[in-house]
Protein backbone atom coordinates (compact mmCIF):
# COMPACT_ATOMS: atom_id res chain seq x y z
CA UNK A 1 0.00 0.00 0.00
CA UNK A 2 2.76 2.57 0.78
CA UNK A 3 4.51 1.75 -2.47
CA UNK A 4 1.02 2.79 -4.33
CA UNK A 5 0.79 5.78 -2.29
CA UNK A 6 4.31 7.24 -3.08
CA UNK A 7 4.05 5.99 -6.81
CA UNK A 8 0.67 8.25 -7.11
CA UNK A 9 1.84 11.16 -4.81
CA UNK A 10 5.00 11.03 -7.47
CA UNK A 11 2.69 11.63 -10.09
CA UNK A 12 1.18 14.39 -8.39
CA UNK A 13 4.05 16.38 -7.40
CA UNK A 14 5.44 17.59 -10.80
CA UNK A 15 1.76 18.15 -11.83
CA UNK A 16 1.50 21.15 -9.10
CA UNK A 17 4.65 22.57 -9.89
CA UNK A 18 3.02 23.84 -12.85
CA UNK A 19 2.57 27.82 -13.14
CA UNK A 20 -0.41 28.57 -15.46
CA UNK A 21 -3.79 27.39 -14.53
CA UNK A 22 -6.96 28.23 -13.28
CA UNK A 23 -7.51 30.48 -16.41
CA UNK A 24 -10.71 31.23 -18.43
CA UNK A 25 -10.14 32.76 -21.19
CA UNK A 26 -14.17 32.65 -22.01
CA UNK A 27 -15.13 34.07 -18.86
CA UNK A 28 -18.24 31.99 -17.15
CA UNK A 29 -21.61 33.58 -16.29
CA UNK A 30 -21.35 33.82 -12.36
CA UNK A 31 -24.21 35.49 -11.63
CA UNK A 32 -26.45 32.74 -12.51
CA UNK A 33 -28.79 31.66 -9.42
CA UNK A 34 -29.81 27.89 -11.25
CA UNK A 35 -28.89 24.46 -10.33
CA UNK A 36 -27.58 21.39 -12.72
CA UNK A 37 -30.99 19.41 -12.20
CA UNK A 38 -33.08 21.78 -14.65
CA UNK A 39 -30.63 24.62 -14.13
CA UNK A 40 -28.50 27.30 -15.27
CA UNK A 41 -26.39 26.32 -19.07
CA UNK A 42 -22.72 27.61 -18.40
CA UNK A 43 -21.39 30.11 -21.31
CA UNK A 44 -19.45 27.86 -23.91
CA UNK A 45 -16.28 26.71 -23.21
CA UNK A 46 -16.29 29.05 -20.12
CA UNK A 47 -14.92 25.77 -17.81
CA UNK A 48 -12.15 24.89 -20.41
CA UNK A 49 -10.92 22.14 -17.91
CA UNK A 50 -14.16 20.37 -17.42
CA UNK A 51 -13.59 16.63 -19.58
CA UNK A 52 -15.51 13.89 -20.51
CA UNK A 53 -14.96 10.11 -19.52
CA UNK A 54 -16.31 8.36 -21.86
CA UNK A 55 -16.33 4.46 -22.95
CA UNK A 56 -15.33 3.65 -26.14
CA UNK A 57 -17.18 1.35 -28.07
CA UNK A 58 -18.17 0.59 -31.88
CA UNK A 59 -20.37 3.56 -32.00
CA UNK A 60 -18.70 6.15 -29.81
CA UNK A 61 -17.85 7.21 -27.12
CA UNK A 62 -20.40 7.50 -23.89
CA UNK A 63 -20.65 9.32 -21.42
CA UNK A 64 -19.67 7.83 -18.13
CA UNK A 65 -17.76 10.69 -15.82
CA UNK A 66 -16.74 14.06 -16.06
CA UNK A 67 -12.98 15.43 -15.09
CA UNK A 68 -10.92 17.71 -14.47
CA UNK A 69 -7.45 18.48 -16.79
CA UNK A 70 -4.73 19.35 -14.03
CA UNK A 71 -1.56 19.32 -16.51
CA UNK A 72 -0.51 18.82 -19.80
CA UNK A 73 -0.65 14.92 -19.88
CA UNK A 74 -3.14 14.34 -16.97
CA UNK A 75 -6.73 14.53 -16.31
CA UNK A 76 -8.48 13.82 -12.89
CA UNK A 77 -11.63 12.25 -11.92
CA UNK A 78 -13.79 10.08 -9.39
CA UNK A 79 -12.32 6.84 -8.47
CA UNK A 80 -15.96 5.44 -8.58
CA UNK A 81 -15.36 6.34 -12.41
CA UNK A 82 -12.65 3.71 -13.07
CA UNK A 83 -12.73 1.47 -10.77
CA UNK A 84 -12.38 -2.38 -11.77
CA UNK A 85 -11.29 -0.30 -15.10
CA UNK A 86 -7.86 0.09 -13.97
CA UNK A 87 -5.99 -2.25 -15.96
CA UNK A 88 -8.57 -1.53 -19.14
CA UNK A 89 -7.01 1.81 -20.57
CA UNK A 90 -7.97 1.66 -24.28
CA UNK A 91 -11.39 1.06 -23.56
CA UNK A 92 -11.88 4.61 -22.18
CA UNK A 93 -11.23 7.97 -23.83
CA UNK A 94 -10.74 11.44 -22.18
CA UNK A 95 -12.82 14.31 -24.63
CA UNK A 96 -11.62 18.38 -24.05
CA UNK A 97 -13.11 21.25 -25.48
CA UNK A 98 -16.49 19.72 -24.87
CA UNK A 99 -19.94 21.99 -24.87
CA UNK A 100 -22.58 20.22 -26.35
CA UNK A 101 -21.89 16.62 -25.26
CA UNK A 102 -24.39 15.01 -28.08
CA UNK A 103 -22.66 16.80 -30.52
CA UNK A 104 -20.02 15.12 -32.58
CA UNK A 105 -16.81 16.26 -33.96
CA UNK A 106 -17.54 19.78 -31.73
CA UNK A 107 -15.25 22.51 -32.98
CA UNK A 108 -12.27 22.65 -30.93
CA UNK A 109 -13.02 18.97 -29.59
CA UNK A 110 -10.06 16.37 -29.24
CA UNK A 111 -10.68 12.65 -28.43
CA UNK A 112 -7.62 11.08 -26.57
CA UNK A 113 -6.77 8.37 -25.85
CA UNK A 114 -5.38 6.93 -22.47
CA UNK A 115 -2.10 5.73 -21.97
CA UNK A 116 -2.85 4.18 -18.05
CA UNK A 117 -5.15 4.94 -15.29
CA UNK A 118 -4.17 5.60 -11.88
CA UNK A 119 -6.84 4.38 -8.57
CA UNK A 120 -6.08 6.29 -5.17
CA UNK A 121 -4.18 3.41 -3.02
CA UNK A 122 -6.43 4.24 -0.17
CA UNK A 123 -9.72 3.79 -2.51
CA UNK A 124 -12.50 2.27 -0.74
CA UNK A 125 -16.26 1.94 -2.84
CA UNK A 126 -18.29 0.39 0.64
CA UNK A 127 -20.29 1.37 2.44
CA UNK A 128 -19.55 4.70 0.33
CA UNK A 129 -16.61 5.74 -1.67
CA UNK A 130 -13.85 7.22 0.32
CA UNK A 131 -10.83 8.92 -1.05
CA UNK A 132 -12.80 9.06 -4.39
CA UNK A 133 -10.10 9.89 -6.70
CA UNK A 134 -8.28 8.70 -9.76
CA UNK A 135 -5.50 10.44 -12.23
CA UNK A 136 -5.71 9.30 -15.92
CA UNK A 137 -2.47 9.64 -17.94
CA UNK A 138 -2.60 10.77 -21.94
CA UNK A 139 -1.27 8.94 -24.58
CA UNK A 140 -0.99 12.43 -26.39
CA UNK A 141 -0.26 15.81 -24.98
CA UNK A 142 -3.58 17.99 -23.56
CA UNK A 143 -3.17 21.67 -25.79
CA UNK A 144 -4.03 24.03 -24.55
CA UNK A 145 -5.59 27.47 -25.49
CA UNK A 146 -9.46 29.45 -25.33
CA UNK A 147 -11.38 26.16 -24.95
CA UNK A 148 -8.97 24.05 -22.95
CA UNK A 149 -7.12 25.42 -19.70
CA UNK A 150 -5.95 23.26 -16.56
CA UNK A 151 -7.31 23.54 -13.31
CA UNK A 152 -5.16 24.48 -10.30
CA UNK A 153 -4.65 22.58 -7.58
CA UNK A 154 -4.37 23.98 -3.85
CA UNK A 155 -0.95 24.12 -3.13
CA UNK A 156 -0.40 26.37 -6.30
CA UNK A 157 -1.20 29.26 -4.17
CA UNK A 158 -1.99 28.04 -0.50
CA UNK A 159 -1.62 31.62 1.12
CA UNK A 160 -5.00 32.76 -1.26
CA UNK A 161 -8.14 33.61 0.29
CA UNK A 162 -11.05 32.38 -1.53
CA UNK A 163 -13.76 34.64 -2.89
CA UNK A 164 -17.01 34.07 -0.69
CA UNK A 165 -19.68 32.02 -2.53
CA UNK A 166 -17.72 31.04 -5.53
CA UNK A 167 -17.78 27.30 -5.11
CA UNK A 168 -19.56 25.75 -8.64
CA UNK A 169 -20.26 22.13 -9.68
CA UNK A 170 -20.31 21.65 -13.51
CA UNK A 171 -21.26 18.75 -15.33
CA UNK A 172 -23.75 17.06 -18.30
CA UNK A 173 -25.59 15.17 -15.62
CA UNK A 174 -29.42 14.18 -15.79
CA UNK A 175 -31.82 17.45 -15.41
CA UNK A 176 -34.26 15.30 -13.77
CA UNK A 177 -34.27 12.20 -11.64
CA UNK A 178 -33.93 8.96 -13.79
CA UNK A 179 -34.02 11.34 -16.80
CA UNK A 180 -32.00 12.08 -20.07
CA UNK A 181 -28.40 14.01 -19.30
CA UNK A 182 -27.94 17.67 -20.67
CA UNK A 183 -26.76 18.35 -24.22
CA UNK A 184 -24.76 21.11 -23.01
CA UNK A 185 -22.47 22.08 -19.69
CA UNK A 186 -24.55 23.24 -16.88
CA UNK A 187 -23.49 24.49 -13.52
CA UNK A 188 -24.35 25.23 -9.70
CA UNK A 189 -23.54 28.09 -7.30
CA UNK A 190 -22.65 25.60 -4.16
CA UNK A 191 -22.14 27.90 -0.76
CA UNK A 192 -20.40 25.94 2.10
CA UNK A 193 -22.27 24.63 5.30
CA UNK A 194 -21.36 24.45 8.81
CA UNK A 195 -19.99 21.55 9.53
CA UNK A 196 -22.14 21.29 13.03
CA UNK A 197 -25.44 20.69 10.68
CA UNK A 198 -23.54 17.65 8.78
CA UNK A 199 -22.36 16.11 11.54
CA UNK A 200 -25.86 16.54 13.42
CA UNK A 201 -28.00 15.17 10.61
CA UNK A 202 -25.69 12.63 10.45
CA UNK A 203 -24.15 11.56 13.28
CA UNK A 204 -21.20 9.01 12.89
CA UNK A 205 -21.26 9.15 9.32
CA UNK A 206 -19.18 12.60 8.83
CA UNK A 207 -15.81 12.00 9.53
CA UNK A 208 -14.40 15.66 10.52
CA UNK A 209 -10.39 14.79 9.37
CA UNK A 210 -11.59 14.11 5.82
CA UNK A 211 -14.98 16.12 5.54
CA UNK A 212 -16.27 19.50 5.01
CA UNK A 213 -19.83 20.29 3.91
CA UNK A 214 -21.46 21.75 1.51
CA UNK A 215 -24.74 22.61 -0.61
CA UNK A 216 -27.70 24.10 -0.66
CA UNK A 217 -31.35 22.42 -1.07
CA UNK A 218 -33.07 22.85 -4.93
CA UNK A 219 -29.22 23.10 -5.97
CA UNK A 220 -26.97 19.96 -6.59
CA UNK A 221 -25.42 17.86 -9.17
CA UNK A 222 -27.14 14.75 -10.45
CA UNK A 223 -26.56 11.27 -12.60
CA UNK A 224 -23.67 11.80 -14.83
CA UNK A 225 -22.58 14.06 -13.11
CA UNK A 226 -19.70 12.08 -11.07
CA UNK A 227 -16.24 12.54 -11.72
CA UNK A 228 -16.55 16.57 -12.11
CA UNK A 229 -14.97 19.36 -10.45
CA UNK A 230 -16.31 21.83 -6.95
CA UNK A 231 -13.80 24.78 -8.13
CA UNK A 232 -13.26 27.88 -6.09
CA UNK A 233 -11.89 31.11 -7.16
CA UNK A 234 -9.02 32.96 -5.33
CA UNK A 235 -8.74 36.86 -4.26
CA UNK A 236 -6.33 36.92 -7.48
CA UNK A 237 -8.87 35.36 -10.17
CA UNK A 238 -7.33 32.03 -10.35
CA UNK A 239 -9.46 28.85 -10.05
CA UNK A 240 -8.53 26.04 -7.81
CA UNK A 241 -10.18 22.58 -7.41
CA UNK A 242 -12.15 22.35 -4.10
CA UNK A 243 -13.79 19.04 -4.63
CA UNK A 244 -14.33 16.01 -6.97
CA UNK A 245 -18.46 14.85 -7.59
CA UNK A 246 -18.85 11.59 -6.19
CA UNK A 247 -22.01 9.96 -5.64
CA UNK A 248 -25.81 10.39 -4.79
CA UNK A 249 -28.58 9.03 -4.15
CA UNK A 250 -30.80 11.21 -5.71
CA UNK A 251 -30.82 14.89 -6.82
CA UNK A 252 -31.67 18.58 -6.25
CA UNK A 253 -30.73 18.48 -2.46
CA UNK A 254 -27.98 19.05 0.23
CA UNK A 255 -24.35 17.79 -0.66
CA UNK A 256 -21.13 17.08 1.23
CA UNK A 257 -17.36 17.39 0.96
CA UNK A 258 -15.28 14.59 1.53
CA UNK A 259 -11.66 15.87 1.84
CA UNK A 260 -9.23 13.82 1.55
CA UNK A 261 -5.60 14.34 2.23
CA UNK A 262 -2.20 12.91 1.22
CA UNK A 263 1.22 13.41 2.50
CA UNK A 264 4.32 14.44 0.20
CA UNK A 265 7.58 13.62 1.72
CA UNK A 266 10.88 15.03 0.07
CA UNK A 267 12.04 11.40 -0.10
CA UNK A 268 8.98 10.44 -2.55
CA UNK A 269 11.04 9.33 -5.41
CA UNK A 270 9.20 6.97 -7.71
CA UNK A 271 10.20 6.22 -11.39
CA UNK A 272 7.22 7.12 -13.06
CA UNK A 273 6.45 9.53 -16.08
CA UNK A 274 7.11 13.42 -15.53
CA UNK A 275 5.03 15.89 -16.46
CA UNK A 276 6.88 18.80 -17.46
CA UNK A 277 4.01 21.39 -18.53
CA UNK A 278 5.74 21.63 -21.64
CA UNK A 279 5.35 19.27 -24.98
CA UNK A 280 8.53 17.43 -23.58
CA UNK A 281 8.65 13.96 -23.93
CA UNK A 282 8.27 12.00 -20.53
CA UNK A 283 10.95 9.43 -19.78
CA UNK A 284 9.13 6.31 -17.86
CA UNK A 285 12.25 5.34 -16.43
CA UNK A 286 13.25 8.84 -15.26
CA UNK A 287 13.27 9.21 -10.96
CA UNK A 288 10.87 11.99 -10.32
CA UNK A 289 11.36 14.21 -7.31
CA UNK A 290 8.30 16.29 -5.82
CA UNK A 291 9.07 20.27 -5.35
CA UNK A 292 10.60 20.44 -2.29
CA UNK A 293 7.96 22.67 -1.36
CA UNK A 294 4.93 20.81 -1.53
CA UNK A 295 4.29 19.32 1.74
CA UNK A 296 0.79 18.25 1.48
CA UNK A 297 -1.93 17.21 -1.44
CA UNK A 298 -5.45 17.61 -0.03
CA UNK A 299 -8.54 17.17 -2.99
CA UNK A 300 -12.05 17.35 -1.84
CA UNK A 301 -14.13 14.56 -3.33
CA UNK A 302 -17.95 15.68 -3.51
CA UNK A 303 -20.20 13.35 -1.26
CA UNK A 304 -23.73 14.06 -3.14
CA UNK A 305 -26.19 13.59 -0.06
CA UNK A 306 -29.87 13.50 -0.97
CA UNK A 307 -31.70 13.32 2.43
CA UNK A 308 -30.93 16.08 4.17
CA UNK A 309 -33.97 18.27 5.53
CA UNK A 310 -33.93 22.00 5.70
CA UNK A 311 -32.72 22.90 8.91
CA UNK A 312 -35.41 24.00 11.34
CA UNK A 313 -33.14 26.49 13.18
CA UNK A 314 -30.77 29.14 12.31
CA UNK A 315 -27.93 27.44 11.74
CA UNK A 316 -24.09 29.35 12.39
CA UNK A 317 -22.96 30.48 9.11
CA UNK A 318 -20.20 28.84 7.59
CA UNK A 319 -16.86 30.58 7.44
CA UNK A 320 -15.48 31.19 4.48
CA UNK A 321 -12.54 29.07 3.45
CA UNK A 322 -9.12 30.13 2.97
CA UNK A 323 -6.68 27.97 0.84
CA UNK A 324 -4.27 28.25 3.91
CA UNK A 325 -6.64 26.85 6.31
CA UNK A 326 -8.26 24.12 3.83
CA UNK A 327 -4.78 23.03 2.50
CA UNK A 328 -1.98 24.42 4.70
């Protein structure tokens, strides 16, 4: 298990050395009030690192996940999304500079394929998905430019406070319960919760370490949904990743952060590919090294809760996150 752990923290490392992300070149409509189930359609192309997972097959390729690109050669999603997948690479694809999802051959949209699919070592799928995360390597580089733009991960800029109520969920999930997905992106305004309500509503099953809450009843993501990124935006206009959608068990209702977090050591040397940011070739056999300075990886992965009642009582509001205090 520790072996896994350092191979995939490896892989992370040189990914968040990267400078330029968080972009959007499009800008997205943020003043939207909507939700994804029969909600608000996001300005084209104005989440340029929001992917599809898709399975390939003889007519194809279906929608099964959305993602997240986080560097030149690397995409990540649920864990959920891939799991018992793992060692089945070519029978996935990873589509950018996606809009319209039942459109084919979009303008701007690039099929690629995937060269190997990395499961969180500390994955768990019962009684519910913990530590819901998965990185899927390219075969070909990501480009990059108006449509398509990496998302940032935390420690990129951990000293950033994060603009109040600028937490969004994007995705092509379902509009209804049981129904059709959307044709095109949609998105969700998601304000944080105090985590006393959580835990209250659902005592035991919140684990504090590796949880933080969030949502808002009538707003949430939905089926085909899972996979997709809870982005923030700093103080300085850059986007970072909050959270990952995970699972539900129905829609249009209360939500919940599952954080979970990951040590990088200085003595995390792994031989696995290195992604430089650039169009350099990686070099499998190569020793990577993480930045010195990166001392800890923390990713929220979104636990979609469907039961929750509106509270009764005024409830403390939540404070709003900084970057420092969410991933020191």
């Amino acid at each position: 298990m520790s072996g896994k752990l350092l191979v995939f923290l490896a892989i992370l490392a040189p990914i968040l050395a990267q400078q330029k992300c968080g972009q959007t070149p499009i800008s997205p409509n943020l003043n939207s009030t909507g939700k994804i189930v029969g909600g608000t359609i996001a300005e084209p192309y104005s989440w340029p690192w929001q992917v599809v997972w898709c399975s390939n097959g003889w007519f194809g390729c279906d929608l099964e996940c959305g993602g997240s690109v986080i560097g030149t050669h690397w995409v990540m999603t649920a864990g959920h999304c891939v799991d018992g997948n793992v060692n089945n690479p070519g029978g996935f694809r990873v589509k950018t500079g996606v809009y319209d999802e039942r459109k084919k051959n979009e303008v701007g949209e690039v099929v690629h394929e995937v060269k190997k699919i990395y499961l969180h070592p500390k994955y768990q799928a019962y009684p519910d998905p913990l530590w819901d995360i998965a990185l899927i390597e390219m075969v070909q580089d990501i480009t990059f430019g108006d449509h398509v733009q990496p998302i940032c991960l935390p420690t990129h800029d951990n000293a950033t406070i994060v603009e109040p109520n600028t937490a969004w969920g994007t995705g092509w999930g379902t509009t209804n319960e049981g129904g059709d997905i959307s044709n095109k992106l949609r998105q969700v305004n998601v304000p944080f919760v105090n985590y006393k309500t959580c835990e209250d509503e659902y005592p035991g099953d919140i684990t504090e370490q590796v949880m933080v809450c969030a949502g808002k009843a009538g707003k949430d993501t939905c089926q085909g949904d899972s996979g997709g990124p809870l982005v923030v935006k700093s103080a300085k206009g850059s986007w970072f990743q909050y959270g990952i959608t995970s699972f539900g068990a129905g829609c249009a209702e209360y939500k919940f952060v599952t954080r979970a977090k990951a040590t990088v050591e200085d003595r995390s040397w792994s031989k696995v590919p290195k992604d430089r940011g650039s169009n350099t070739e990686s070099h499998p056999s190569e020793p990577v090294a993480p930045n010195t300075n990166i001392r800890e990886f923390i990713l929220a992965s979104l636990l979609i809760v469907t039961s929750f009642p509106q509270p009764q009582t005024a409830q403390s509001p939540a404070k709003t996150p900084t970057l420092t205090e969410q991933y020191p």
